[in-house]
Protein backbone atom coordinates (compact mmCIF):
# COMPACT_ATOMS: atom_id res chain seq x y z
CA UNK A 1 65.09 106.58 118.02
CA UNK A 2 62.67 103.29 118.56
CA UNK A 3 65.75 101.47 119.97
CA UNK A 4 66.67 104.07 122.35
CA UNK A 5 63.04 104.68 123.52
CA UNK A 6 63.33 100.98 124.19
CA UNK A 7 66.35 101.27 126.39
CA UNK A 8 65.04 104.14 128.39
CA UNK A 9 61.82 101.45 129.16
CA UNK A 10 64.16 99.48 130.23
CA UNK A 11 66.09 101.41 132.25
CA UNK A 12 63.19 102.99 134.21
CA UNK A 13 61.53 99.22 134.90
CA UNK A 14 65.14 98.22 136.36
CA UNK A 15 65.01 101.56 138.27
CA UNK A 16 61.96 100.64 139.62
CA UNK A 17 62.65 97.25 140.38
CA UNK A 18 66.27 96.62 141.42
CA UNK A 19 65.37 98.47 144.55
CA UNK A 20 62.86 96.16 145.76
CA UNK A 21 64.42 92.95 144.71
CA UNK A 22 67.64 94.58 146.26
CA UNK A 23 66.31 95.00 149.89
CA UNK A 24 64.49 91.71 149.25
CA UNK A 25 68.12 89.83 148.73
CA UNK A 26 69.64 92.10 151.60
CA UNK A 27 66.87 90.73 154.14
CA UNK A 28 66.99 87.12 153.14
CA UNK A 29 71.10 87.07 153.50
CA UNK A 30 70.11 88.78 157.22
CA UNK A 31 67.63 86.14 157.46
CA UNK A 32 70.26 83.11 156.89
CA UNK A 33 72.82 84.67 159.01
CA UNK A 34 70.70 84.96 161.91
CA UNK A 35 69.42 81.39 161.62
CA UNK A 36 72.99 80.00 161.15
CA UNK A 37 74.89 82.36 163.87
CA UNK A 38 71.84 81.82 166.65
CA UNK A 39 72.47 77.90 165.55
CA UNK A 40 68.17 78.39 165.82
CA UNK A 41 66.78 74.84 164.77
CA UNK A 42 65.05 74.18 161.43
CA UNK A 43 61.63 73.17 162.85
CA UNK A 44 61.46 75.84 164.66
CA UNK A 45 62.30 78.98 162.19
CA UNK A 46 64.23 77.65 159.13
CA UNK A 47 66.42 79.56 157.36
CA UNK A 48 65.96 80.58 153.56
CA UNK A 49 68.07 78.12 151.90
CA UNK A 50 65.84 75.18 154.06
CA UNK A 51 63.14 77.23 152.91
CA UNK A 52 64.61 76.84 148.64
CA UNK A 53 65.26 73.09 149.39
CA UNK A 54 61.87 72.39 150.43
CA UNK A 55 60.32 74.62 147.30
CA UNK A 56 63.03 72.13 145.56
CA UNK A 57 61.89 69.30 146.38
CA UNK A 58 57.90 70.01 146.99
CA UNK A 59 57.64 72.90 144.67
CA UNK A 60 56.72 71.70 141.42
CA UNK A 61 53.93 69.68 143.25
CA UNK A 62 52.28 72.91 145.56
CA UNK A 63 52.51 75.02 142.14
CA UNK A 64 51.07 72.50 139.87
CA UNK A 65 48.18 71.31 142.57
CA UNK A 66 47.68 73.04 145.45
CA UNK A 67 48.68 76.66 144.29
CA UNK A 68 46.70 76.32 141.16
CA UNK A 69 43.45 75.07 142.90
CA UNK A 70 43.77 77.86 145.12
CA UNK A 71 44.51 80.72 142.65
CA UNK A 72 41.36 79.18 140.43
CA UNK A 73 39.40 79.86 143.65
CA UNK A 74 40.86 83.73 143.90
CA UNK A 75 40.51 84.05 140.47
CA UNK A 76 37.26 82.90 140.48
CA UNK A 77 35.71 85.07 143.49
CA UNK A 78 38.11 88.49 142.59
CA UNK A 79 36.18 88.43 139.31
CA UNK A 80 32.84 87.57 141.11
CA UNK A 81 33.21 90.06 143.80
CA UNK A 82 34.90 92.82 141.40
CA UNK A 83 31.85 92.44 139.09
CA UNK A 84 28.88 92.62 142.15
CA UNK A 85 30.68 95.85 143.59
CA UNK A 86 31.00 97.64 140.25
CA UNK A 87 27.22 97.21 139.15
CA UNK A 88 26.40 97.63 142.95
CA UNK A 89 28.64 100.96 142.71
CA UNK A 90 26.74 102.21 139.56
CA UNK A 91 23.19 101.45 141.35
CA UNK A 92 24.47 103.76 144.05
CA UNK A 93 25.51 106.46 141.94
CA UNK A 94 21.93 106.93 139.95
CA UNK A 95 20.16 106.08 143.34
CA UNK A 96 21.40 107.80 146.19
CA UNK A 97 18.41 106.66 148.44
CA UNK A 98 19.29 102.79 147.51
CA UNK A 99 22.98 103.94 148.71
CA UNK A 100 21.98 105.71 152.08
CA UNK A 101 20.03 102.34 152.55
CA UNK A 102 22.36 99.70 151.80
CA UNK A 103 25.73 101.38 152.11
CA UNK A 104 25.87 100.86 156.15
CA UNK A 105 25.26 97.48 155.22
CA UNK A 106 28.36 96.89 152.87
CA UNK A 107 30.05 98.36 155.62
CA UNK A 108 28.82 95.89 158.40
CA UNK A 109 29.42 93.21 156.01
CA UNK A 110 33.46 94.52 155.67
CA UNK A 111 33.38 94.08 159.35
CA UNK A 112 32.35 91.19 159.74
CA UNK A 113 34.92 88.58 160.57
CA UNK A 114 36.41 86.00 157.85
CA UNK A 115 37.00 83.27 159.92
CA UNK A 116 33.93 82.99 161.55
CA UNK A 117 31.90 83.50 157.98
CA UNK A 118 34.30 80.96 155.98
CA UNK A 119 33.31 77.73 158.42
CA UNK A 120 29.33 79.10 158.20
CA UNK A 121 29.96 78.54 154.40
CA UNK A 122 31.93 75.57 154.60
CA UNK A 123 28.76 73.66 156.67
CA UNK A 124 26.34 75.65 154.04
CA UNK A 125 27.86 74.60 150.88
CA UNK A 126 30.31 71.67 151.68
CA UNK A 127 33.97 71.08 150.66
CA UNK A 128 33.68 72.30 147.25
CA UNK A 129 34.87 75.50 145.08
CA UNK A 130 31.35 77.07 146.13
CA UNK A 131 32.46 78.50 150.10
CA UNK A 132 36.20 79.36 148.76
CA UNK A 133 35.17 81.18 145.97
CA UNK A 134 32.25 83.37 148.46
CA UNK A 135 34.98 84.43 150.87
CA UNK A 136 37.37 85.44 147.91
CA UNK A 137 34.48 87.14 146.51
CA UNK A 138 32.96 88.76 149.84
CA UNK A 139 36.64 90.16 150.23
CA UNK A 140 37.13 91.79 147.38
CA UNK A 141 33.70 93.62 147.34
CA UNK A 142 34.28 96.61 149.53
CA UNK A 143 37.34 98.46 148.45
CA UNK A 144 36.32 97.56 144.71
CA UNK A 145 32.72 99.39 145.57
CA UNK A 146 34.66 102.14 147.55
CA UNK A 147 36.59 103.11 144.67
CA UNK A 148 34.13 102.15 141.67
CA UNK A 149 31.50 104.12 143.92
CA UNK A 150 34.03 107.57 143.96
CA UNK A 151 35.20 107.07 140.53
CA UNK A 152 31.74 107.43 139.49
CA UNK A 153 31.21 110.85 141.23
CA UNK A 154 34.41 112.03 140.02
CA UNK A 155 32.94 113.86 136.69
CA UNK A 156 34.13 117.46 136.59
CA UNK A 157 30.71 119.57 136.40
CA UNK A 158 32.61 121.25 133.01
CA UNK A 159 32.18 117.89 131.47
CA UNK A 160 28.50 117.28 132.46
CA UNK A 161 27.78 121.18 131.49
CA UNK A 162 29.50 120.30 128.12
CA UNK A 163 27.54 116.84 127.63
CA UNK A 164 24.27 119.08 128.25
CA UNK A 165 24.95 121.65 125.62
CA UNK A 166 25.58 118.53 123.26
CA UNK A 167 22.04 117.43 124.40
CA UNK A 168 23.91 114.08 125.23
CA UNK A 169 21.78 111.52 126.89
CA UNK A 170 22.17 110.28 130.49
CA UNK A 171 23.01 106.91 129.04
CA UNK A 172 25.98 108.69 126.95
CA UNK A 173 27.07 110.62 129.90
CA UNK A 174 27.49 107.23 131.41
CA UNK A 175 29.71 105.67 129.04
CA UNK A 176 31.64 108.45 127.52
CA UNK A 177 32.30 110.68 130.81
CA UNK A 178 31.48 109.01 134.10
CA UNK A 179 32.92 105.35 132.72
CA UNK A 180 36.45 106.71 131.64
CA UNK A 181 36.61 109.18 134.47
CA UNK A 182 36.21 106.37 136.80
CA UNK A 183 38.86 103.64 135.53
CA UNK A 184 41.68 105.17 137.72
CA UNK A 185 39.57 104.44 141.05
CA UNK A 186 38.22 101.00 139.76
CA UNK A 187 42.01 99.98 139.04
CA UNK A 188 43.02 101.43 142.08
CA UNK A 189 40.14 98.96 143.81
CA UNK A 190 40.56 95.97 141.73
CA UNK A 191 44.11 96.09 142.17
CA UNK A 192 43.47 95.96 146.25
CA UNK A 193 41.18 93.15 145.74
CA UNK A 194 43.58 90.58 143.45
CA UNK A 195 45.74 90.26 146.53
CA UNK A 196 42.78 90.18 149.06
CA UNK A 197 41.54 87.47 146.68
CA UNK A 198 44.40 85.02 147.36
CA UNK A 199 44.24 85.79 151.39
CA UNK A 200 40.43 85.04 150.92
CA UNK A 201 41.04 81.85 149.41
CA UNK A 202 43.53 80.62 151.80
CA UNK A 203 41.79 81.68 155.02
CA UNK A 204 38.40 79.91 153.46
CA UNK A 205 40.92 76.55 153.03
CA UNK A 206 41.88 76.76 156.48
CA UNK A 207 38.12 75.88 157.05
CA UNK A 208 37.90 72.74 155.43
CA UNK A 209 39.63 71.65 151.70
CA UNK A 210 41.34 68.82 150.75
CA UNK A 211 43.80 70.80 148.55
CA UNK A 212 45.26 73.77 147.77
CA UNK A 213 48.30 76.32 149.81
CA UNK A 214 45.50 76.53 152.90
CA UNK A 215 45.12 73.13 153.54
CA UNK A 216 49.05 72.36 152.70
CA UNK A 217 49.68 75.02 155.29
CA UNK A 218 47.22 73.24 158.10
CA UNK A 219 48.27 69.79 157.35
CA UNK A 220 52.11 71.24 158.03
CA UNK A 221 50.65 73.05 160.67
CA UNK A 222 49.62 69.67 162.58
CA UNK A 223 53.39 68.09 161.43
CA UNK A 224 55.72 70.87 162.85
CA UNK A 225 57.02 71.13 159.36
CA UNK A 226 57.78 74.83 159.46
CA UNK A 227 59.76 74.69 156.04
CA UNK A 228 56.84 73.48 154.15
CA UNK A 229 54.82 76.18 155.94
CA UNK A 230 56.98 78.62 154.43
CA UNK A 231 57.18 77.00 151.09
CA UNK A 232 53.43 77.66 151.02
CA UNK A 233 53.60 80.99 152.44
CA UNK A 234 55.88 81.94 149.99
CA UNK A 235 54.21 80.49 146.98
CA UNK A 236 50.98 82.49 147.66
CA UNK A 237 52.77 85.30 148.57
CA UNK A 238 54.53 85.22 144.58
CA UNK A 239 51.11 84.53 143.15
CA UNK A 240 49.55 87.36 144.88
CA UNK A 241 52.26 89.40 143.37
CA UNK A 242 51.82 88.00 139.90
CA UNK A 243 48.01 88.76 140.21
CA UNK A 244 48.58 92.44 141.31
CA UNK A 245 51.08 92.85 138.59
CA UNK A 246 48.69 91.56 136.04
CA UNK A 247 46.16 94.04 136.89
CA UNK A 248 48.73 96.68 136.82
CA UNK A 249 49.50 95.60 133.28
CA UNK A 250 45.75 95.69 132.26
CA UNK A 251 45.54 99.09 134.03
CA UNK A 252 48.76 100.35 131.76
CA UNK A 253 46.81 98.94 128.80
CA UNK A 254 43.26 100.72 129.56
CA UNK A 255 44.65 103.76 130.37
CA UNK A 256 46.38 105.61 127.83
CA UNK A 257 45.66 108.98 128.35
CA UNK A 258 48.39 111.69 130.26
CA UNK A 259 47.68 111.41 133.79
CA UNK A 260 45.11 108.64 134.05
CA UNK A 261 46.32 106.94 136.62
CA UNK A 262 46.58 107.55 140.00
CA UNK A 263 49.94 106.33 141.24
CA UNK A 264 51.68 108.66 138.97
């Protein structure tokens, strides 16, 4: 029975992945066609396989340098950010005069441009991790406090009657009804926020770094080298996927109960 349970697992993960990587094959074959028919030149829009010879020959140096400085950096300001907007959320919940107040200010600060904060930061705090890990951070805040903040208030008013009649305390209502009721929304948020982490740290590298996939992708920028534009783009774009799928792992782990989560 064990080894047939395991082939079913496997059977629904290919089911839900062959698609993707399916229509992901199907476009990049389009892709190279369309480059090689239109005879397009490579400095202008190269096609895939320029694309695989530059991650052949540059690769192992982005990933090992410049992709790991920058996913330290996301890494770095997703858990920074994630951590301010849940406590932030909770403050809001048992205060709703401190949310009324400040609220319309998270949202201003949504608003508020990236590139025009990330080079304010860059002058405040220099070329170090310090302004890279801020914009990650500053980016992940909101939809992590949206969802934390509605999680929260998602109690059913059965459970809070039945946590009453048990003469339960506020601080066990906390833990053992509003925390678990709330872990679909804050995985829903977080797992928002691990991709806007990576765009955060790129965008706050465009500003002023001397490493990592922002700066590679400037200093291309300024050479016409298109394929090692892409190269970059595409490494970040696979780390951003890694990171999401991580946090869909840990959401797999933490919730274990029927229906917990939200994609279902």
């Amino acid at each position: 029975m064990s080894s047939i349970r395991k082939r079913s697992r496997v059977v629904d993960v290919l089911l839900r992945v062959l698609p993707s990587v399916v229509i992901f094959a199907l476009c990049l074959v389009a892709w190279e066609l369309w480059v090689n028919i239109r005879d397009v030149p490579a400095y202008l829009y190269p096609s895939p396989s320029d694309i695989g010879k530059e991650l052949r020959d540059e690769g192992l140096s982005l990933a090992v340098d410049d992709l790991r400085w920058t996913m330290t950096e996301a890494v770095l300001g997703f858990l920074l950010g994630s951590a301010v907007a849940l406590f932030t959320g909770i403050v809001f919940v048992h205060a709703k005069f401190l949310e009324r107040v400040f609220f319309p200010w998270a949202i201003v600060l949504q608003t508020v441009p990236i590139v025009a904060v990330a080079p304010l930061l860059t002058i405040w705090f220099g070329f170090t991790l310090t302004p890279k890990v801020l914009i990650a951070a500053l980016i992940c805040f909101f939809p992590v406090l949206v969802n934390a903040t509605k999680g929260l208030r998602s109690i059913s008013s059965q459970a809070v009657e039945l946590m009453s009649i048990l003469s339960a305390s506020k601080w066990s209502l906390f833990w053992r009804v509003r925390i678990p009721s709330s872990l679909p929304y804050v995985f829903a948020g977080l797992k928002v926020a691990s991709t806007l982490s990576v765009i955060g740290a790129i965008v706050a590298e465009f500003t002023g770094a001397d490493r990592g996939i922002g700066f590679v992708i400037i200093q291309a920028s300024y050479r016409l080298d298109t394929r090692l534009m892409f190269a970059g783009i595409a490494l970040s774009s696979a780390a951003g996927v890694v990171f999401f799928n991580i946090i869909g792992a840990l959401e797999r782990l933490a919730l274990r109960w029927p229906d917990a989560r939200l994609d279902r």
